[in-house]
N, C-alpha and C. Protein backbone atom coordinates (compact mmCIF):
# COMPACT_ATOMS: atom_id res chain seq x y z
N UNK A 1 -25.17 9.41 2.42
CA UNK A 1 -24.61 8.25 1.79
C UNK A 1 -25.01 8.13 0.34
N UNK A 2 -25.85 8.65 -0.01
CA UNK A 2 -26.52 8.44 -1.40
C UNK A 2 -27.62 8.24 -1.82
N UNK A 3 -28.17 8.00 -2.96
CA UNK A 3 -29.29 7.36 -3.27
C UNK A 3 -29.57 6.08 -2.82
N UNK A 4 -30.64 5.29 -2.31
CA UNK A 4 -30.49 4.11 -2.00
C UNK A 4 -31.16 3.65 -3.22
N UNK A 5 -30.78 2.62 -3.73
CA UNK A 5 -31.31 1.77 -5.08
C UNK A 5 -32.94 0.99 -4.55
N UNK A 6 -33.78 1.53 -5.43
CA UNK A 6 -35.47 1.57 -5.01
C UNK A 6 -36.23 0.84 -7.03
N UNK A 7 -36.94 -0.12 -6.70
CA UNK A 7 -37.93 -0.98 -7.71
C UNK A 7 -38.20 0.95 -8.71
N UNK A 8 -38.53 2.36 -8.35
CA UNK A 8 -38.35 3.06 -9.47
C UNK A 8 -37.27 3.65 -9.97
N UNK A 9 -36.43 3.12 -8.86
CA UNK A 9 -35.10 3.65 -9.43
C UNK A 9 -34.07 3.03 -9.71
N UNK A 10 -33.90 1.76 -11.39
CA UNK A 10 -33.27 0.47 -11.23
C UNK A 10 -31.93 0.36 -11.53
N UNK A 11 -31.17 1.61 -11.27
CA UNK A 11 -29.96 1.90 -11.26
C UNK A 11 -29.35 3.24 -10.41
N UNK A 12 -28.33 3.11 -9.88
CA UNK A 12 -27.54 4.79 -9.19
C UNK A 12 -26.24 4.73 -9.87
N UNK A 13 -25.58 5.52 -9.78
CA UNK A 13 -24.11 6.52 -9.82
C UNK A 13 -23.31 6.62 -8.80
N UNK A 14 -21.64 5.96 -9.08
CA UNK A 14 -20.98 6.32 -7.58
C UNK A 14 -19.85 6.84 -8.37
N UNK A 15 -18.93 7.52 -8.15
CA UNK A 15 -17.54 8.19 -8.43
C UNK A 15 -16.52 7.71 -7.67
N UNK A 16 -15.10 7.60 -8.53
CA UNK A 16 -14.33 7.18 -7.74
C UNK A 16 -13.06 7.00 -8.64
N UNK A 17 -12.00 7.00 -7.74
CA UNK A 17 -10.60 7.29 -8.98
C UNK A 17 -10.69 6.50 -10.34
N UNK A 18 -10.22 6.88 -10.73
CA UNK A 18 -10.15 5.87 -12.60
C UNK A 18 -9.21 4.81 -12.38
N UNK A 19 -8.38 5.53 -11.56
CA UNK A 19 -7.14 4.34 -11.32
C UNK A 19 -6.97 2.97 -10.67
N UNK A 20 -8.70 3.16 -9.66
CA UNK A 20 -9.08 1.97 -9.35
C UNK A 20 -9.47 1.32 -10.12
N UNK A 21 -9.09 0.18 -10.66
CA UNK A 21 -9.58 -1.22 -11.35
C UNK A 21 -11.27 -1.42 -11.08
N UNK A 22 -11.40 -1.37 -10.01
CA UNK A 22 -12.69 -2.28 -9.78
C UNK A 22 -13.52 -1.73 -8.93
N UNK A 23 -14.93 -1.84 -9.01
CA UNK A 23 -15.34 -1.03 -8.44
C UNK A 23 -16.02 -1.43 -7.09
N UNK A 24 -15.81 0.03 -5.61
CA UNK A 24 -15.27 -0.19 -4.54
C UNK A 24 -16.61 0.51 -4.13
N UNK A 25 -17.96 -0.11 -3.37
CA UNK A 25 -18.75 0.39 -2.77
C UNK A 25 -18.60 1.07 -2.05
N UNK A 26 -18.13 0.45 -0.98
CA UNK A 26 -17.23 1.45 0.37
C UNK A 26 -16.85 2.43 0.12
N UNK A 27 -15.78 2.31 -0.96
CA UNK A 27 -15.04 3.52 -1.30
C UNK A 27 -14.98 4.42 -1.70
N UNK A 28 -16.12 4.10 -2.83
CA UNK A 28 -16.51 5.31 -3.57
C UNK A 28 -17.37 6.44 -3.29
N UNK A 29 -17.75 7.35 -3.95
CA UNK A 29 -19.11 8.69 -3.58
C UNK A 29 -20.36 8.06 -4.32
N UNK A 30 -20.95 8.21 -3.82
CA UNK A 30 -22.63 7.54 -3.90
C UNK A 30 -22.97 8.95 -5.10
N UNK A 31 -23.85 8.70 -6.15
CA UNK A 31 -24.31 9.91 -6.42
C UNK A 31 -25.67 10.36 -6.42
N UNK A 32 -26.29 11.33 -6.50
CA UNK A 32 -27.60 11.23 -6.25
C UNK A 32 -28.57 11.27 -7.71
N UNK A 33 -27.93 11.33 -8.97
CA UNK A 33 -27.77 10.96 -10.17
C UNK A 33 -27.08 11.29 -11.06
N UNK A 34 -27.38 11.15 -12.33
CA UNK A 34 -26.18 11.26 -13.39
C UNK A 34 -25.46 12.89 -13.40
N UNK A 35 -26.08 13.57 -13.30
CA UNK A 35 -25.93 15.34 -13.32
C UNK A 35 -24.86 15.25 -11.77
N UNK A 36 -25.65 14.90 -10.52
CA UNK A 36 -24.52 15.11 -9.82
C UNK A 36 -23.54 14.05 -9.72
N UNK A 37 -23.55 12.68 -10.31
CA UNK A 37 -22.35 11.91 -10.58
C UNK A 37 -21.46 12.91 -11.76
N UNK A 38 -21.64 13.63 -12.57
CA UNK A 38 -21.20 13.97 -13.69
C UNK A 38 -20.36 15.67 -12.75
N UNK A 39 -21.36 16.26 -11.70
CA UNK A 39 -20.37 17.29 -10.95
C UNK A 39 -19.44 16.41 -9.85
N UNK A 40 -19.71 15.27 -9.67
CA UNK A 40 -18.45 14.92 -8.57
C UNK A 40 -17.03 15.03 -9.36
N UNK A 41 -17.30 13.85 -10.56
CA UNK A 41 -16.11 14.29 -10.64
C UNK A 41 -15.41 15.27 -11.43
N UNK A 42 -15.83 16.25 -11.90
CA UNK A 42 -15.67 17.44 -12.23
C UNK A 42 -14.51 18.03 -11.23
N UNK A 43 -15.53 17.71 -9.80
CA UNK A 43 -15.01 18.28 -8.77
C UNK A 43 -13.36 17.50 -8.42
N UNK A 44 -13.40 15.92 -8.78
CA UNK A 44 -12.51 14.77 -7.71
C UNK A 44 -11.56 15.47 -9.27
N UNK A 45 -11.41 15.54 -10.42
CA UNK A 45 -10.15 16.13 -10.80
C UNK A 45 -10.28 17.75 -10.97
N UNK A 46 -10.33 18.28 -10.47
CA UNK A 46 -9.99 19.30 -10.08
C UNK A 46 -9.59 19.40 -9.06
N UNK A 47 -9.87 18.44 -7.71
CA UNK A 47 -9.36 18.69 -6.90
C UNK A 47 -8.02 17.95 -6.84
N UNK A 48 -8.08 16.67 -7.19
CA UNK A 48 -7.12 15.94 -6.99
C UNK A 48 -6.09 15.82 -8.35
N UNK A 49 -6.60 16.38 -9.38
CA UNK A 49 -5.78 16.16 -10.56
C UNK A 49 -5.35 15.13 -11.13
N UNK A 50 -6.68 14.10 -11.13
CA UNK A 50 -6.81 12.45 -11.44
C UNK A 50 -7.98 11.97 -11.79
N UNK A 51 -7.88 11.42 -13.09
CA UNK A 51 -9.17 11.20 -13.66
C UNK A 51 -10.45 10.71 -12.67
N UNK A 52 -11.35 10.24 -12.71
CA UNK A 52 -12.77 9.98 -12.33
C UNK A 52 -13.12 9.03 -13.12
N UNK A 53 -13.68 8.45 -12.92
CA UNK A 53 -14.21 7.21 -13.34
C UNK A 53 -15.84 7.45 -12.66
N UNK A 54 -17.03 6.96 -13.48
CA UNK A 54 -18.70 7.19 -13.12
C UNK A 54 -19.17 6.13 -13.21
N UNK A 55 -19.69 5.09 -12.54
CA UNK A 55 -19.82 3.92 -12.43
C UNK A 55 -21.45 3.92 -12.32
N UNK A 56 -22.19 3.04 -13.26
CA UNK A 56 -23.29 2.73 -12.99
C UNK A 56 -23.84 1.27 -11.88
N UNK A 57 -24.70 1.54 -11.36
CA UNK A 57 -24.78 0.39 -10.42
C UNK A 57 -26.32 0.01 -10.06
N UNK A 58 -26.32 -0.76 -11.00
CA UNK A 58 -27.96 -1.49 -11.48
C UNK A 58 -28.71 -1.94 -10.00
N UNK A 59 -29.46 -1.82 -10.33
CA UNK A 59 -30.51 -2.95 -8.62
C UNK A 59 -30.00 -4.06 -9.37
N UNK A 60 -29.93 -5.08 -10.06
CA UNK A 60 -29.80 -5.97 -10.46
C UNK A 60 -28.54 -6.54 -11.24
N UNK A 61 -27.88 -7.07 -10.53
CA UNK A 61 -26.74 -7.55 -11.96
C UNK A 61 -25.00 -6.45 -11.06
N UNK A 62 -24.08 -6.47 -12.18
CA UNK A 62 -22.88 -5.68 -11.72
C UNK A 62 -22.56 -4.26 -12.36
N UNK A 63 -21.96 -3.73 -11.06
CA UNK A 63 -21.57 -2.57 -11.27
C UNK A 63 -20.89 -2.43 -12.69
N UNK A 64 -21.11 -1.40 -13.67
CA UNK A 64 -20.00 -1.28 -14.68
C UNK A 64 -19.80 0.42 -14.98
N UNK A 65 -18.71 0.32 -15.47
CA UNK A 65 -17.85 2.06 -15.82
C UNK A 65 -19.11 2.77 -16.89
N UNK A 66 -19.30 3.88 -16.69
CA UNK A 66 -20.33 4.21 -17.23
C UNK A 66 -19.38 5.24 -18.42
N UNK A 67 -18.59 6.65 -17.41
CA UNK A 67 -17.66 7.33 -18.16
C UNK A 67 -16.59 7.15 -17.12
N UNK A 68 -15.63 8.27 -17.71
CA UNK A 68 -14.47 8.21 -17.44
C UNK A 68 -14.32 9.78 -17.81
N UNK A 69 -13.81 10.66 -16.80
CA UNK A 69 -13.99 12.05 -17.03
C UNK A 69 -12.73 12.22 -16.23
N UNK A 70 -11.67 12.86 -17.36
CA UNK A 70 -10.48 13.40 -17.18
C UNK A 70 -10.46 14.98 -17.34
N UNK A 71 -10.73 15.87 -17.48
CA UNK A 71 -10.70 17.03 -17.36
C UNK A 71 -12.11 17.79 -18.49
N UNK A 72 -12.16 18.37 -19.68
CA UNK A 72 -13.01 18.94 -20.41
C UNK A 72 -13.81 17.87 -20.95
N UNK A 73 -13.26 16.67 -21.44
CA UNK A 73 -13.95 15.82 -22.77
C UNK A 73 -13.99 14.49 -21.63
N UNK A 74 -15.09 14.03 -21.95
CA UNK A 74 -15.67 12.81 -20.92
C UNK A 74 -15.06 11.98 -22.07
N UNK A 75 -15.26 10.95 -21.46
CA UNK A 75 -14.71 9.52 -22.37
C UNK A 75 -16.13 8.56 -22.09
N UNK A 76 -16.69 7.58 -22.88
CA UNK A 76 -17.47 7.15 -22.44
C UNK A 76 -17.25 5.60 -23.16
């Protein structure tokens, strides 16, 4: 399932389409940090041929878009 969010660790990484608006706990891929949030979606457009969206998700406070990775050049 992922990293679970821990007092030394005061933020995680989940992936998930770009095209979603908002961001979907359930729905998304948990990451186990920024390096493998940064290979998911590497992987989710390549596989699917649709941007990625990298969402940071604080212990504290709301989720927000961290990047946005459409193929070579991240957007941030």
């Amino acid at each position: 399932m992922g990293t679970p969010i821990t007092q030394a660790n005061q933020s995680v990484f989940a992936v998930q389409p770009a095209s979603w608006k908002n961001f979907d706990q359930h729905g998304c891929t948990w990451a186990e940090n920024m390096a493998n949030a940064y290979s998911l979606a590497k992987l989710w457009v390549k596989d699917e041929q649709e941007a990625a969206m990298i969402w940071c998700v604080p212990l504290k406070g709301v989720a927000y878009r961290w990047l946005r990775y459409s193929g070579n050049n991240p957007i941030i």
